[in-house]
N, C-alpha and C. Protein backbone atom coordinates (compact mmCIF):
# COMPACT_ATOMS: atom_id res chain seq x y z
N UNK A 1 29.02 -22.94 9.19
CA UNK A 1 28.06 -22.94 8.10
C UNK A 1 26.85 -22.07 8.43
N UNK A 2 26.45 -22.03 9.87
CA UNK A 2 25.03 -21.57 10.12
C UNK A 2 25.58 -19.89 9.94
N UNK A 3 26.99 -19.27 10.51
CA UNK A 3 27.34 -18.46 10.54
C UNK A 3 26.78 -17.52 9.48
N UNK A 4 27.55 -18.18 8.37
CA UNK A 4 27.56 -17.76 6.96
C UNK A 4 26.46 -17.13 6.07
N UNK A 5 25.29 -18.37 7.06
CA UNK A 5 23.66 -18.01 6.10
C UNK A 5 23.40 -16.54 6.75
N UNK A 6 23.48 -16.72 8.24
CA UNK A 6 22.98 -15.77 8.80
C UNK A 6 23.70 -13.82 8.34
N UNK A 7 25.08 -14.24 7.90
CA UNK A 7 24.90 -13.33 7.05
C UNK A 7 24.96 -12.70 5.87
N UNK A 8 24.86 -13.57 5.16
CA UNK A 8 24.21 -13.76 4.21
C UNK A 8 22.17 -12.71 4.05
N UNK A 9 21.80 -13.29 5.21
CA UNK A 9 20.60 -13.08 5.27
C UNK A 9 20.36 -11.72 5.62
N UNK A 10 21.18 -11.21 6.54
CA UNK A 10 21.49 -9.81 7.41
C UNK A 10 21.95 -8.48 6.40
N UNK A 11 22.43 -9.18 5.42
CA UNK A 11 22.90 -7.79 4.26
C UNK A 11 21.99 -7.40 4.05
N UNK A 12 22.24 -5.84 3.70
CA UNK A 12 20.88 -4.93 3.10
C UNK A 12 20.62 -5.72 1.58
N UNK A 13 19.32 -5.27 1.24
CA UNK A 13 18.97 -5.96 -0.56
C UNK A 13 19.19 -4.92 -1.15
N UNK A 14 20.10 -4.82 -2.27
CA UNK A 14 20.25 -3.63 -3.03
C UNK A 14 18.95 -3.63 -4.25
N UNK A 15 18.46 -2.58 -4.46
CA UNK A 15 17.79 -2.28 -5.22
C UNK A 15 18.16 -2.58 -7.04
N UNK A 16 17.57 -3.67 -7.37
CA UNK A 16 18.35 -4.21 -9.02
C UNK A 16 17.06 -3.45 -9.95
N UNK A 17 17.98 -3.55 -11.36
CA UNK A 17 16.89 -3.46 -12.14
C UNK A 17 17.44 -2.15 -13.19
N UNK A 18 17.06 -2.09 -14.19
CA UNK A 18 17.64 -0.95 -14.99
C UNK A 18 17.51 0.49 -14.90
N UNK A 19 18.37 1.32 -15.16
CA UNK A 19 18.32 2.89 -14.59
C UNK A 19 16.64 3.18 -15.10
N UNK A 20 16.76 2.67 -16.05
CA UNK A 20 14.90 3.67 -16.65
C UNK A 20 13.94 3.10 -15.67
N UNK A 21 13.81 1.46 -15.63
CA UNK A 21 13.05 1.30 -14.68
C UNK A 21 12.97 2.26 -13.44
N UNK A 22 14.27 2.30 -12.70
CA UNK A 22 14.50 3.12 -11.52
C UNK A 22 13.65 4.33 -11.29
N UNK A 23 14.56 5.02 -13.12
CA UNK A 23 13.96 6.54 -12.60
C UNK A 23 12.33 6.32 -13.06
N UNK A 24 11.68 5.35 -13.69
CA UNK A 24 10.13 5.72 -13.76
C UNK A 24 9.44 5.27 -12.19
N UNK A 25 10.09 4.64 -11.32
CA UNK A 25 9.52 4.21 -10.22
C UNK A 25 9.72 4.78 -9.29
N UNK A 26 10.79 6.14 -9.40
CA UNK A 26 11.17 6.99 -8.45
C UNK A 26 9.80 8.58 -8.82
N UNK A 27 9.63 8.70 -10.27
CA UNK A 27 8.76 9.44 -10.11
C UNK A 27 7.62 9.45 -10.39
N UNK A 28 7.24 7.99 -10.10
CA UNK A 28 6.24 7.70 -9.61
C UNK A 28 6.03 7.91 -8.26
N UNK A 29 6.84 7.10 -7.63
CA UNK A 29 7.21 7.43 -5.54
C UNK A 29 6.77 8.73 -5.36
N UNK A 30 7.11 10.05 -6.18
CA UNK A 30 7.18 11.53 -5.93
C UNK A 30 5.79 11.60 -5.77
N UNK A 31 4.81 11.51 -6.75
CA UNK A 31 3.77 11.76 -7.53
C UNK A 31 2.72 11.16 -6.33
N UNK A 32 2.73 9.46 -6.35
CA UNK A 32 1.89 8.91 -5.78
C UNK A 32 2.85 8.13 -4.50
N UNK A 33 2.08 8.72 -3.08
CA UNK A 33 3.12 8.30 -1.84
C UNK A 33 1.92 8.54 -0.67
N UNK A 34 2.22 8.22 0.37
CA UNK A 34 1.63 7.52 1.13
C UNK A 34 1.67 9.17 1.85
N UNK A 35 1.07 10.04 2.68
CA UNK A 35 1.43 11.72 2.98
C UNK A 35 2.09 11.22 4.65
N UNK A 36 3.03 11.89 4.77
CA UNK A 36 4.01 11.33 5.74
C UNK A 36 4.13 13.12 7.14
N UNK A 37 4.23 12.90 7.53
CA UNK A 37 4.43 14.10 8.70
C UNK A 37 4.62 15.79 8.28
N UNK A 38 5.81 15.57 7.16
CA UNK A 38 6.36 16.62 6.85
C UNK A 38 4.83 17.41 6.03
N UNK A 39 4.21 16.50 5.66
CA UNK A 39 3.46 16.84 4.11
C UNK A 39 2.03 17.93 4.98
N UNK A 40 1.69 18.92 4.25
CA UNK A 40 0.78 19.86 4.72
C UNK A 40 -0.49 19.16 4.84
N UNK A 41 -1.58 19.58 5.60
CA UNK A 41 -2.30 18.40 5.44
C UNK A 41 -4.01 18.87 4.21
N UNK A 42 -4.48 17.99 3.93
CA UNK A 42 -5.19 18.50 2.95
C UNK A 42 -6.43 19.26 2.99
N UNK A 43 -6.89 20.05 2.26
CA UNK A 43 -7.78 21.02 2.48
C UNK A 43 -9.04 20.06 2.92
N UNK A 44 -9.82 20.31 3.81
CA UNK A 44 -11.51 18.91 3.45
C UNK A 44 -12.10 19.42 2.28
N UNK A 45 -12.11 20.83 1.69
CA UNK A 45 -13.13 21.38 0.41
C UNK A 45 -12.40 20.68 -0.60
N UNK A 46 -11.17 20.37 -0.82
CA UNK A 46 -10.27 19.77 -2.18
C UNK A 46 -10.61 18.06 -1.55
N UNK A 47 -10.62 17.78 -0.87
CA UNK A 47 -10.91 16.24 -0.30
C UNK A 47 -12.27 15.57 -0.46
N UNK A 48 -13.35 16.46 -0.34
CA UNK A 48 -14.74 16.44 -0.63
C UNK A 48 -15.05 16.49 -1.82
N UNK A 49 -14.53 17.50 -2.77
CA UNK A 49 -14.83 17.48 -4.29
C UNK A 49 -14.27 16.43 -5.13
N UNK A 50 -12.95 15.99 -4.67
CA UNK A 50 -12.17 14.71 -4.99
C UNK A 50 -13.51 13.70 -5.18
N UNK A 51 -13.85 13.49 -3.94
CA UNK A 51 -14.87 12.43 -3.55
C UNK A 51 -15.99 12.46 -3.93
N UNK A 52 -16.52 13.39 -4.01
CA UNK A 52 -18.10 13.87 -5.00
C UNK A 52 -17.93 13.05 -6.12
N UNK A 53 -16.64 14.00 -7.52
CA UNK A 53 -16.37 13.42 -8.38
C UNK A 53 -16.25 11.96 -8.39
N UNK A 54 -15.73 11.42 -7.53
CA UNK A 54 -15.27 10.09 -7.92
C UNK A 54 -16.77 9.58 -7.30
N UNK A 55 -17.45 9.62 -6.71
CA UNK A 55 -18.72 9.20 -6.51
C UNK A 55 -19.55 9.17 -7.60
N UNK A 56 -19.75 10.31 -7.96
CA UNK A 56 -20.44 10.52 -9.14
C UNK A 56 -19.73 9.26 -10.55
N UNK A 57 -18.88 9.77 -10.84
CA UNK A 57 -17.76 8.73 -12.05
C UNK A 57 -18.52 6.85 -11.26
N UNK A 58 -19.07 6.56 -9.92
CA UNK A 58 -18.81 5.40 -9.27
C UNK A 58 -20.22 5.32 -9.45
N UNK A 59 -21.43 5.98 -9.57
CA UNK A 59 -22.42 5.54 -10.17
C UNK A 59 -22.73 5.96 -11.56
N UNK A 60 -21.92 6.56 -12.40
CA UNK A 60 -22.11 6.14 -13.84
C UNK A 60 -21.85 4.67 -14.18
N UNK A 61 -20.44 4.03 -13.55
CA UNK A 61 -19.92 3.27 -13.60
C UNK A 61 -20.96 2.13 -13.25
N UNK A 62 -21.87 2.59 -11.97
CA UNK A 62 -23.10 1.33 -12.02
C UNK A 62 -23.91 1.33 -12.78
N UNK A 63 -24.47 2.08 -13.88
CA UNK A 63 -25.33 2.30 -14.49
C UNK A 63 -25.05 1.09 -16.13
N UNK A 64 -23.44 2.00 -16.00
CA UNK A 64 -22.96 0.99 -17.38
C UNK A 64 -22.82 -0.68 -17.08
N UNK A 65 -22.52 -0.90 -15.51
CA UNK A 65 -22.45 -1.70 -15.61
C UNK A 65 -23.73 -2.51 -15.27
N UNK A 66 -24.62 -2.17 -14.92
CA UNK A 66 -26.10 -2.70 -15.07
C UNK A 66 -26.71 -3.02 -16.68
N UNK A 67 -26.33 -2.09 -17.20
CA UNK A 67 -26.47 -2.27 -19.01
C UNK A 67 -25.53 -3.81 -19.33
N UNK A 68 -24.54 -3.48 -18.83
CA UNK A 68 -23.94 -4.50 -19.42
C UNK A 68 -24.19 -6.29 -18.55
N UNK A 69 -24.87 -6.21 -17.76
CA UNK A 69 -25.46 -7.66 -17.13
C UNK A 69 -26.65 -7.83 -18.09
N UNK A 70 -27.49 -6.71 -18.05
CA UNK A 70 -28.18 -7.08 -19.07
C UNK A 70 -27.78 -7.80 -20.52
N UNK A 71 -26.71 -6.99 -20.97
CA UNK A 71 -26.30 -7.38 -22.34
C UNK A 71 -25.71 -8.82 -22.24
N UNK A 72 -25.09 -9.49 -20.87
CA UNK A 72 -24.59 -10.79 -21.16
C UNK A 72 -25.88 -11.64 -21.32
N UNK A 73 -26.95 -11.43 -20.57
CA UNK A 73 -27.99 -12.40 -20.93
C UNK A 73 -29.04 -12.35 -21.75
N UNK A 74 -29.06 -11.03 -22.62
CA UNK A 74 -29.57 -10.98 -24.39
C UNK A 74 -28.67 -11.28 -25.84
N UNK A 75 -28.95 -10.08 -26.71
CA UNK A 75 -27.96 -10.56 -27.28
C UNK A 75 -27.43 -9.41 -27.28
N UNK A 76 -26.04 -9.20 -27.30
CA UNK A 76 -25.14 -7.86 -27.47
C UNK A 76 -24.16 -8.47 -28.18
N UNK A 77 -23.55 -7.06 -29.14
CA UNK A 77 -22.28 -7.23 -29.98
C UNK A 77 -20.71 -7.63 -28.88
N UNK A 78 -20.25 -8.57 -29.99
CA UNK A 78 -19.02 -9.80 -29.15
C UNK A 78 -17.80 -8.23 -28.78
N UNK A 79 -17.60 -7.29 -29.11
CA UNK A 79 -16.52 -6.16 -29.03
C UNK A 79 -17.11 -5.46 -27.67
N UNK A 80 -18.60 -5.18 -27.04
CA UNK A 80 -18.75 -5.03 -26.22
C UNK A 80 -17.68 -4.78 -24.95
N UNK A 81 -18.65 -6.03 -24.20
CA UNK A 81 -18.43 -6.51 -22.89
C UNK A 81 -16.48 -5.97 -23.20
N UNK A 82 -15.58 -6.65 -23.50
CA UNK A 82 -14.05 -6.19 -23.41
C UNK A 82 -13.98 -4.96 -23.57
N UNK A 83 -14.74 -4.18 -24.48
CA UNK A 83 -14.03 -2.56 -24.40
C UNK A 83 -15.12 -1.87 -23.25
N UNK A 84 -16.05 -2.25 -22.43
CA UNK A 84 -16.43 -1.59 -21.14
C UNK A 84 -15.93 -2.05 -19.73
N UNK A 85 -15.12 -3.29 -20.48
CA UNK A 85 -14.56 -3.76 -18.88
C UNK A 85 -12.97 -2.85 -19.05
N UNK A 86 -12.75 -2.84 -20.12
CA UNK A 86 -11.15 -2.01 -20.12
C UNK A 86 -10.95 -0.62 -20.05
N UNK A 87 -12.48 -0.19 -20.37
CA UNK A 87 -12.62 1.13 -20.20
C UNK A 87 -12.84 1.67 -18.82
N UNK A 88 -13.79 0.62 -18.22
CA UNK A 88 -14.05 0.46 -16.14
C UNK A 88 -13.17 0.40 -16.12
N UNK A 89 -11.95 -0.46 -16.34
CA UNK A 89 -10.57 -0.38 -15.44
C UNK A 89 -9.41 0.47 -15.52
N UNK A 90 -9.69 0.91 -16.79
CA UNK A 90 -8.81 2.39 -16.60
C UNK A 90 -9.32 3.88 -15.94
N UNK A 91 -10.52 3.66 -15.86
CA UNK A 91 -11.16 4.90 -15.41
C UNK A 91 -11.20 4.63 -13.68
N UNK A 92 -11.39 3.64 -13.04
CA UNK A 92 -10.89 3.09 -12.05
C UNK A 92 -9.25 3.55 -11.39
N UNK A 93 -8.53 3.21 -12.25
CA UNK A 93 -7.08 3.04 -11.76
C UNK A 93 -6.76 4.85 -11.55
N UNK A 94 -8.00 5.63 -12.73
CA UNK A 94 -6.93 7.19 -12.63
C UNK A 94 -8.06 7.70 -11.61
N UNK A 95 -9.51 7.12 -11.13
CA UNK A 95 -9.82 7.55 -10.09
C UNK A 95 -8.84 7.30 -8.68
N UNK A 96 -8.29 6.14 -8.86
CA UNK A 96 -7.45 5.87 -8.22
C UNK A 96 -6.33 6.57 -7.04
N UNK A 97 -5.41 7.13 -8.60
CA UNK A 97 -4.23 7.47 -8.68
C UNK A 97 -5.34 9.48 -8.20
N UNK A 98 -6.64 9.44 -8.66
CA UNK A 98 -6.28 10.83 -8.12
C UNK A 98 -6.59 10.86 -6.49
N UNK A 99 -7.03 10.01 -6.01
CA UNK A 99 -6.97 9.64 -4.08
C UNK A 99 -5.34 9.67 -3.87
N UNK A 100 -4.68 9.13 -4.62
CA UNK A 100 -3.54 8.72 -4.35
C UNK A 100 -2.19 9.93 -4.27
N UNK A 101 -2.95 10.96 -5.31
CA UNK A 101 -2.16 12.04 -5.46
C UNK A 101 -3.08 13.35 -5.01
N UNK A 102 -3.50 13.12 -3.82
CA UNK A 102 -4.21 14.09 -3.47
C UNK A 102 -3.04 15.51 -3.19
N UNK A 103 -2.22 15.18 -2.71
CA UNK A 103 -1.41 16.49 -2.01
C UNK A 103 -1.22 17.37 -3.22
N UNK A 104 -1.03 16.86 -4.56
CA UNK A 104 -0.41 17.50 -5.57
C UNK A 104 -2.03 18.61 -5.91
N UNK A 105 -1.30 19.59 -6.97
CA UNK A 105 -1.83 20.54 -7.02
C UNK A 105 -3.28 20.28 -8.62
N UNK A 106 -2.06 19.77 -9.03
CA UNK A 106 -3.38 19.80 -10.75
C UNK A 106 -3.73 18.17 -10.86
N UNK A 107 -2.86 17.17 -10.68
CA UNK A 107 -2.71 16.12 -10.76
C UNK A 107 -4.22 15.33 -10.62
N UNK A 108 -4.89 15.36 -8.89
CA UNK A 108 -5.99 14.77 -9.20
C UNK A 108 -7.07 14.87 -9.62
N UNK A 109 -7.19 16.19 -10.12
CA UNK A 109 -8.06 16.81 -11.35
C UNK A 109 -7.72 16.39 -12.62
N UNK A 110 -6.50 16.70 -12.78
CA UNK A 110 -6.11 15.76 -14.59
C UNK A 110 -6.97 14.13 -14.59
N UNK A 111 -6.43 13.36 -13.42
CA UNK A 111 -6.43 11.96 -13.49
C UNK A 111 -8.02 11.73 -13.37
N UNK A 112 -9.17 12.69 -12.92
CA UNK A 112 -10.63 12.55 -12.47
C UNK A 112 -11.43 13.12 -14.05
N UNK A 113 -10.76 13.88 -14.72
CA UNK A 113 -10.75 14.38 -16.05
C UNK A 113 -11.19 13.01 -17.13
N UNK A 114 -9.53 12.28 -16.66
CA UNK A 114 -9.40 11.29 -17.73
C UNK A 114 -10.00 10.11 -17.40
N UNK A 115 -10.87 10.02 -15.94
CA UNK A 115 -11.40 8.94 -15.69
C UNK A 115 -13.26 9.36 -16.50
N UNK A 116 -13.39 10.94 -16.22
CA UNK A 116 -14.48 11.15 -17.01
C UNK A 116 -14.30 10.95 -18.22
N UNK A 117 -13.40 11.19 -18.90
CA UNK A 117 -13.62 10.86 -20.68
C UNK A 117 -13.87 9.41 -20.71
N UNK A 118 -12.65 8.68 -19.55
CA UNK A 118 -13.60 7.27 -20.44
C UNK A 118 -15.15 6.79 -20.49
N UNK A 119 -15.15 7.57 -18.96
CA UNK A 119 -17.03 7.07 -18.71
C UNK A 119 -17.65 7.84 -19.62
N UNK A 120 -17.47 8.75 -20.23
CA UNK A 120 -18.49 9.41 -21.24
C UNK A 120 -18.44 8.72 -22.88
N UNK A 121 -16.81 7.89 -23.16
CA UNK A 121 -16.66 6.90 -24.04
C UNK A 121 -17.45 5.42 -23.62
N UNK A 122 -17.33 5.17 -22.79
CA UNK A 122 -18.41 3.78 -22.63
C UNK A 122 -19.41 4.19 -22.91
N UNK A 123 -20.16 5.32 -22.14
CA UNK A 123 -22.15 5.80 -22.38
C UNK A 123 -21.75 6.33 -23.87
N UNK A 124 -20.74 6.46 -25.38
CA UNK A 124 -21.60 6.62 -26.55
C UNK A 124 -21.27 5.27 -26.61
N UNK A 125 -20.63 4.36 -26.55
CA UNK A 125 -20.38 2.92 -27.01
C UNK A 125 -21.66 2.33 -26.50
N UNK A 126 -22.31 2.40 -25.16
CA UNK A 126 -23.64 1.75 -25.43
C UNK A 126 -24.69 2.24 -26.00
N UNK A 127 -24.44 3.91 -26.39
CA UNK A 127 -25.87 4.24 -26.82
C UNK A 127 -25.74 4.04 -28.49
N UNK A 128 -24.25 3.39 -29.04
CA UNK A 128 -24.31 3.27 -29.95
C UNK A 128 -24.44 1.57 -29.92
N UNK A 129 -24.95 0.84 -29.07
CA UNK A 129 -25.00 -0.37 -29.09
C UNK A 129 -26.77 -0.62 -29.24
């Protein structure tokens, strides 16, 4: 019986789940991956500007969100607070994803792009608040 578990336990886990799932999680893997030996290594001038940007995007991000502590303890409109926290967290995730996809060529510029549009959509949503 003990035999049995043990191998049982010892088989490889095959990878389940539907082909689309697969292939969106495979090119994702491509895109965003951990840079491994083979991979060239990255410029510091493309690594620094990465980081500027996302610095910069990381104190707009305090600014709005200083507005918005304020706004929980006056009065502010109820649509608020949810569309600057969803807007922080997407602009977050593609600052993210552009650390994440540094090796690639256009990629973490697109994703630092689209993390600026949202921060420039939160600052008219409060100046229209």
């Amino acid at each position: 019986m003990t035999n049995r578990l043990l191998s049982r336990v010892r088989t490889p886990v095959e990878r389940l789940g539907i082909p689309a799932q697969q292939a969106a999680r495979d090119a994702l893997v491509t895109h965003f991956r951990v840079p491994g030996t083979p991979d060239p290594e990255v410029r510091l001038r493309r690594l620094a500007g990465i980081a500027a940007w996302a610095a910069a995007l990381g104190f707009g991000g305090l600014i709005l969100t200083v507005r918005l502590m304020f706004g929980m303890f006056t009065t502010v409109a109820g649509w608020y607070p949810p569309a600057i926290c969803l807007l922080g967290l997407f602009g977050i995730a593609s600052t993210v994803g552009a650390f994440g996809s540094v090796h690639q060529r256009r990629l973490p510029w697109v994703l630092l792009g689209l993390a600026t549009s949202t921060e420039l959509i939160a600052f008219a949503l409060t100046v229209l608040l």
